[in-house]
Protein backbone atom coordinates (compact mmCIF):
# COMPACT_ATOMS: atom_id res chain seq x y z
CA UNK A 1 2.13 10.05 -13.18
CA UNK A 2 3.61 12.92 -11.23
CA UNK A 3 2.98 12.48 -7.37
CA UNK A 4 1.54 16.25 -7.93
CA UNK A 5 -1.53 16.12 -10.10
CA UNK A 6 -2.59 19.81 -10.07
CA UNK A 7 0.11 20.86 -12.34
CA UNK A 8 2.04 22.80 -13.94
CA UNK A 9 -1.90 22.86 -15.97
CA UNK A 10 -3.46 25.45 -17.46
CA UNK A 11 -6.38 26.66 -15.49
CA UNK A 12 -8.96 24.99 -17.84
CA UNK A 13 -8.01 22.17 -17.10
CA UNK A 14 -7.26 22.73 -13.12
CA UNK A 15 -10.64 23.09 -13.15
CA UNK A 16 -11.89 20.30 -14.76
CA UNK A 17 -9.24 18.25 -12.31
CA UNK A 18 -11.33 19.63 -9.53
CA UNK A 19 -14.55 18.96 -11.10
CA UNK A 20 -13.46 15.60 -11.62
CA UNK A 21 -12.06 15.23 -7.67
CA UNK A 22 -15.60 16.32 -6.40
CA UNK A 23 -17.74 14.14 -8.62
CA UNK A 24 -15.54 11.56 -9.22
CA UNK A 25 -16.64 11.56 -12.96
CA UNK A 26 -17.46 14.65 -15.34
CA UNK A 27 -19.19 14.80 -18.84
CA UNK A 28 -18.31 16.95 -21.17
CA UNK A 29 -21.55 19.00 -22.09
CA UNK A 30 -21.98 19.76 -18.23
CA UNK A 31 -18.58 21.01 -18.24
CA UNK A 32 -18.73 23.28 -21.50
CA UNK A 33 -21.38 25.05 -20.50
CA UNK A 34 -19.86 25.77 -16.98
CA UNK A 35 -16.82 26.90 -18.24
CA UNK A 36 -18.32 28.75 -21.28
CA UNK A 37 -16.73 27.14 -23.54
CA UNK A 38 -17.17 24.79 -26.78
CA UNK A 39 -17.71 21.09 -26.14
CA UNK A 40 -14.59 20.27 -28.57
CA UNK A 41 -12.55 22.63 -26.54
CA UNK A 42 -13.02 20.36 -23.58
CA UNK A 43 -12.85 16.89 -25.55
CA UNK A 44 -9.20 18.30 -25.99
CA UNK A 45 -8.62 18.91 -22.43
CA UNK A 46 -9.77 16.12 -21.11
CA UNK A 47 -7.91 14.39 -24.48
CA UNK A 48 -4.74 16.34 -22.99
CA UNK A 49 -5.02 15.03 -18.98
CA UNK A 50 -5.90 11.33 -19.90
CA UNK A 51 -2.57 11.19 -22.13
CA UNK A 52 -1.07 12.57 -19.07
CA UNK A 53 -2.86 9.92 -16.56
CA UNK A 54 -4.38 11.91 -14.76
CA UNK A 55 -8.38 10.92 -16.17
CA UNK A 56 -9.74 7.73 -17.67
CA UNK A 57 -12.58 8.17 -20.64
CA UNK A 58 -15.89 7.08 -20.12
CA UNK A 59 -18.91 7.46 -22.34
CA UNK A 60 -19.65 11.40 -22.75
CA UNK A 61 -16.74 12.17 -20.43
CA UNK A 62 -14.02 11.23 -18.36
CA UNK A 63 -13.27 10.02 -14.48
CA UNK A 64 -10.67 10.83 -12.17
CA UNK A 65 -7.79 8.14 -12.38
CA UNK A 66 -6.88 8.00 -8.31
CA UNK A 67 -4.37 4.84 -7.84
CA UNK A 68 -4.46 3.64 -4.02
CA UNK A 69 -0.40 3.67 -4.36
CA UNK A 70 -0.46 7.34 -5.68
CA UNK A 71 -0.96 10.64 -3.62
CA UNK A 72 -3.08 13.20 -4.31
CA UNK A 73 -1.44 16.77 -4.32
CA UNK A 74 -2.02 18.52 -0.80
CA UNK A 75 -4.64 21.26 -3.15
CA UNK A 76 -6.76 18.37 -4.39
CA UNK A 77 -6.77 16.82 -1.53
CA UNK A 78 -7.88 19.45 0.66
CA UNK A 79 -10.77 19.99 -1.68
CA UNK A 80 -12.24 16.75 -0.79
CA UNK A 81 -14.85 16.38 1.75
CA UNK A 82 -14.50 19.32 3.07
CA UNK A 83 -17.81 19.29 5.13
CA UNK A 84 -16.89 15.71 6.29
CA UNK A 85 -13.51 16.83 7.43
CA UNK A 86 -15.11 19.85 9.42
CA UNK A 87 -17.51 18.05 11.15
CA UNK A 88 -14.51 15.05 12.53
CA UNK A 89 -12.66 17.63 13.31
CA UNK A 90 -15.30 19.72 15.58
CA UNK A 91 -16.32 16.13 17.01
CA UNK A 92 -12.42 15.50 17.29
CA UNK A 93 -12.28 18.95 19.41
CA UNK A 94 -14.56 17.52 22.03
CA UNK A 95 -11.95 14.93 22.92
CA UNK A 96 -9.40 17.62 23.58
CA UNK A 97 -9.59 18.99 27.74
CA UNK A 98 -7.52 22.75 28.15
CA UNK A 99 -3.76 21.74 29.41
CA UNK A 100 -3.24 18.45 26.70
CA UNK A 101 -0.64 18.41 24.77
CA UNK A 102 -1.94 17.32 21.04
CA UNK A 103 -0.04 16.01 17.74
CA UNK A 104 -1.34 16.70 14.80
CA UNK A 105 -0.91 14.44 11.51
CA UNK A 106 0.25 16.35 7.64
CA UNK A 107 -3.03 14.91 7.10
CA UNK A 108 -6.08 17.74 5.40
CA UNK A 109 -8.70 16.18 8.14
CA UNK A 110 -5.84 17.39 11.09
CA UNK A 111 -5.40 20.50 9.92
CA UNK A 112 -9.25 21.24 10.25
CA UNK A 113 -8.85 19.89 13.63
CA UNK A 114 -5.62 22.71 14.01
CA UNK A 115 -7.80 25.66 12.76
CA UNK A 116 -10.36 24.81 15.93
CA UNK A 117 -7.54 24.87 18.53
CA UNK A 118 -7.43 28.23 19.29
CA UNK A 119 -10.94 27.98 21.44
CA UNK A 120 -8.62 25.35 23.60
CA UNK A 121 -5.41 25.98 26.22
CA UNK A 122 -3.88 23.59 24.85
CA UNK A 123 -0.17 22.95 23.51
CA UNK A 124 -0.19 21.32 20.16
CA UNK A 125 2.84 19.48 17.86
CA UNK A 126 2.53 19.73 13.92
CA UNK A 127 4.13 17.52 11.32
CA UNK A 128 3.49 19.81 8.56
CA UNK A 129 3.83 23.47 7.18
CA UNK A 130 0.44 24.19 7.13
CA UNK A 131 -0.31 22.99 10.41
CA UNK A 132 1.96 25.14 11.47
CA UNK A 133 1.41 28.35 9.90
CA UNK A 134 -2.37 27.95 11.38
CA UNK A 135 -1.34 27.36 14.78
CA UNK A 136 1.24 30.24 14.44
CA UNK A 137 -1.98 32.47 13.35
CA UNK A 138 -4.44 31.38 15.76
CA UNK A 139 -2.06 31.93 18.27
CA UNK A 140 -1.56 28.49 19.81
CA UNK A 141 1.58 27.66 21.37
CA UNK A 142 3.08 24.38 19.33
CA UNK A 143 6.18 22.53 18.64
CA UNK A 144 7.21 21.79 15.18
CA UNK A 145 8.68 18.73 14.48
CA UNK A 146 11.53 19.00 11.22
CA UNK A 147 13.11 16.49 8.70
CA UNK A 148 13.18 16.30 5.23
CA UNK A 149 10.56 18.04 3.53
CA UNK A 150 7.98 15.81 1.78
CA UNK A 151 6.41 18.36 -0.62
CA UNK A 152 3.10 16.58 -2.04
CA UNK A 153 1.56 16.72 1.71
CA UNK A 154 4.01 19.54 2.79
CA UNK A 155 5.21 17.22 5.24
CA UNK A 156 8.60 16.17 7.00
CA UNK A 157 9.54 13.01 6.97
CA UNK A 158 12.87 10.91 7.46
CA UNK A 159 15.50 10.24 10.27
CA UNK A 160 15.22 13.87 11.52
CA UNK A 161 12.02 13.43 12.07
CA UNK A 162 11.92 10.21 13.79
CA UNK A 163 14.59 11.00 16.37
CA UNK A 164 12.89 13.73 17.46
CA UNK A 165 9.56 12.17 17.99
CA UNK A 166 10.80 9.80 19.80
CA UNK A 167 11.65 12.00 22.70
CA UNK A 168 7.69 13.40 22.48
CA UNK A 169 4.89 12.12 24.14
CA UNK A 170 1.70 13.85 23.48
CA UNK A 171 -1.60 13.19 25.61
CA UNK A 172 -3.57 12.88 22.03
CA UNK A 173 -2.43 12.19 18.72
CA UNK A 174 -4.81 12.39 15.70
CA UNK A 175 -4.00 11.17 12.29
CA UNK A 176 -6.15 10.37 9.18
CA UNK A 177 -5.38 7.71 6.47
CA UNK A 178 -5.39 7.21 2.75
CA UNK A 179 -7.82 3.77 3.59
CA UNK A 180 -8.95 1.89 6.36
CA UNK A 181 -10.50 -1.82 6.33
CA UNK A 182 -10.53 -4.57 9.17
CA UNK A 183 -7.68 -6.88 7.99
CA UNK A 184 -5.43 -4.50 6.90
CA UNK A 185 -5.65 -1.82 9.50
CA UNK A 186 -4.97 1.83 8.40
CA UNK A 187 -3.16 2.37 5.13
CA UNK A 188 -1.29 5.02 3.41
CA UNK A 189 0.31 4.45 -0.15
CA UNK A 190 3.97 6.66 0.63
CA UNK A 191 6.54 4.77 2.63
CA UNK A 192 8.18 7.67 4.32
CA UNK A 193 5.04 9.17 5.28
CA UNK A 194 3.68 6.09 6.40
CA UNK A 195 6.96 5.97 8.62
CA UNK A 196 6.57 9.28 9.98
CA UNK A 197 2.96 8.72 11.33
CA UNK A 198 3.97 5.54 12.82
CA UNK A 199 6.63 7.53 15.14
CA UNK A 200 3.81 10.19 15.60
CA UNK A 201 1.25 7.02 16.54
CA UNK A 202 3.44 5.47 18.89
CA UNK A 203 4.28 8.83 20.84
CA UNK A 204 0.91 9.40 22.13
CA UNK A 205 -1.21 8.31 24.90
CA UNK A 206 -4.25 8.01 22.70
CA UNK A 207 -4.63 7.86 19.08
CA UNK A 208 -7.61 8.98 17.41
CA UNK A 209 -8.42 8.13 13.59
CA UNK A 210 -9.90 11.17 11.87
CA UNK A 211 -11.82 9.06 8.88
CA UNK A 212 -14.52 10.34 6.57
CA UNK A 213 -16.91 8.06 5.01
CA UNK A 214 -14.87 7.56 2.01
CA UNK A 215 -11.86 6.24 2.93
CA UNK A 216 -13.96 2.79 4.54
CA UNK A 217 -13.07 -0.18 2.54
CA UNK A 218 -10.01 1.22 0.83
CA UNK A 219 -6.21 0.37 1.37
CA UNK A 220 -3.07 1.84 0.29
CA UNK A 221 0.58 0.25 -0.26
CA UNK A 222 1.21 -0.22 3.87
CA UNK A 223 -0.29 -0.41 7.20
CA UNK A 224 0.29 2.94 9.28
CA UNK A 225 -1.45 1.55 12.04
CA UNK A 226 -3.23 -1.55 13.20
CA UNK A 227 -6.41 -1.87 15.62
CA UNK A 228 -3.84 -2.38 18.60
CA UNK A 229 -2.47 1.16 18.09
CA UNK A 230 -5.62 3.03 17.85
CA UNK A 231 -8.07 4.01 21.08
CA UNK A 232 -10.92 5.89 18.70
CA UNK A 233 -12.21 6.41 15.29
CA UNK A 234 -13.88 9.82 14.21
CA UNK A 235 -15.77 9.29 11.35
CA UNK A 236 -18.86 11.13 9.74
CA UNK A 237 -21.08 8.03 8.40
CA UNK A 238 -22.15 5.10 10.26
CA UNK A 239 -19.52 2.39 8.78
CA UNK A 240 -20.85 -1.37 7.62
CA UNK A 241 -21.79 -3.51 10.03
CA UNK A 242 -18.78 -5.80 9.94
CA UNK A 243 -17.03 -2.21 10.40
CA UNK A 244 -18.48 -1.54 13.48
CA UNK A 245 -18.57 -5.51 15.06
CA UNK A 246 -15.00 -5.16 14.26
CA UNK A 247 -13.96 -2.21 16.13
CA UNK A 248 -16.13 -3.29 19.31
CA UNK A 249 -14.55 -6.59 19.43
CA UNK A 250 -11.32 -4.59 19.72
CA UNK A 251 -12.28 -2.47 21.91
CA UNK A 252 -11.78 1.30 19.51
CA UNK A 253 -14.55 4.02 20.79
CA UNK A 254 -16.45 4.91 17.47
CA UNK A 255 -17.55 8.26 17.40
CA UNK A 256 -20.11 9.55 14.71
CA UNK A 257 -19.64 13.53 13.83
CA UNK A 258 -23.39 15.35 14.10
């Protein structure tokens, strides 16, 4: 499967992608009648983006076929969660004191974080494209930090990008993940990104975990970061039990977004 799952599509089916990334599964009546069309119409589509990998049939309808060692394009992924994401990142603001430097992650979850900045003094370092172009708009002073461009999270990535990390050291870093469970640490499924938040994890002073409730008992292809690395998690359910004995024994502040 292509790394970027919106497309080239035809907009039917974008939508029925999206449908499919916010409900996890879709059924084909529901989705002829809210895109006005005829149920066969969307048997084809859905026909058309399981031949293509991107959905897996199930009675009446289809689900969305998300592989652990796969990324989701940056558009499908910022449509997930959104509320979740909003909420760690205004809890993730309270951490941040006027006069800190902060690093921001490619990740969806950080660039919430960036779009609250501006009500901060603060001086901020982004990883990715869209990070900065809304730090550049909310008029926040901020380092960019280039390398080869990594195009599914509009990212940079590589020996660029390492190099010039390591000469950074940011009060707070925050950083999100593609899973996260206790004896694998945080995970991520693409080896270059996983690389280049490494280098941003080690640069800072404290690292915070921006992690909504669905990424708990997942893991991707490799580690990003282990318990050792990590001060605090920001996450918007209350985690499993084991979750939480876990992260005391080790000492991480958990911090539940309101």
């Amino acid at each position: 499967m292509s790394s970027d799952l919106m497309g080239p599509l035809p907009g039917r089916q974008q939508d029925i992608l999206r449908r499919a990334l916010a409900l996890g599964v879709v059924r084909i009546k529901e989705l002829a009648t809210e895109l006005g069309v005829h149920e066969m119409t969307v048997r084809r589509d859905i026909d058309a983006l399981c031949e293509q990998g991107r959905l897996l049939r199930v009675h009446g309808g289809a689900q969305l076929l998300e592989r652990t060692s796969e990324e989701l394009s940056q558009q499908l992924r910022a449509a997930q969660n959104v509320e979740a994401k909003e909420r760690i990142a205004r809890a993730a603001l309270g951490l941040i004191q006027d006069g800190d430097t902060v690093a921001l992650d490619a990740s969806t979850t950080s660039l919430a974080l960036a779009r609250l900045l501006p009500s901060r003094r603060v001086q901020a370092i982004a990883c990715s494209l869209d990070a900065a172009n809304v730090l550049a708009a909310g008029g926040v002073p901020f380092l960019m930090v280039g390398g080869n461009f990594h195009a599914p999270a509009r990212s940079f990535v590589g020996a660029f990008f390492l190099d010039t990390l390591a000469r950074l050291h940011p009060d707070l870093v925050f950083f999100s993940a593609k899973g996260y469970a206790p004896e694998t640490g945080f995970t991520d499924p693409h080896l270059p990104e996983v690389g280049s938040k490494q280098a941003l994890i080690r640069s800072g002073s404290s690292v915070v975990a921006l992690l909504d409730h669905s990424k708990f008992g997942r893991r991707a292809l490799a580690t990003i970061a282990t318990h050792a690395d990590v001060n605090t998690v920001i996450t918007d359910a209350e985690p499993a039990e084991a979750v939480r004995a876990r992260l005391d024994t080790d000492d991480i502040q958990l911090i539940l977004a309101p």
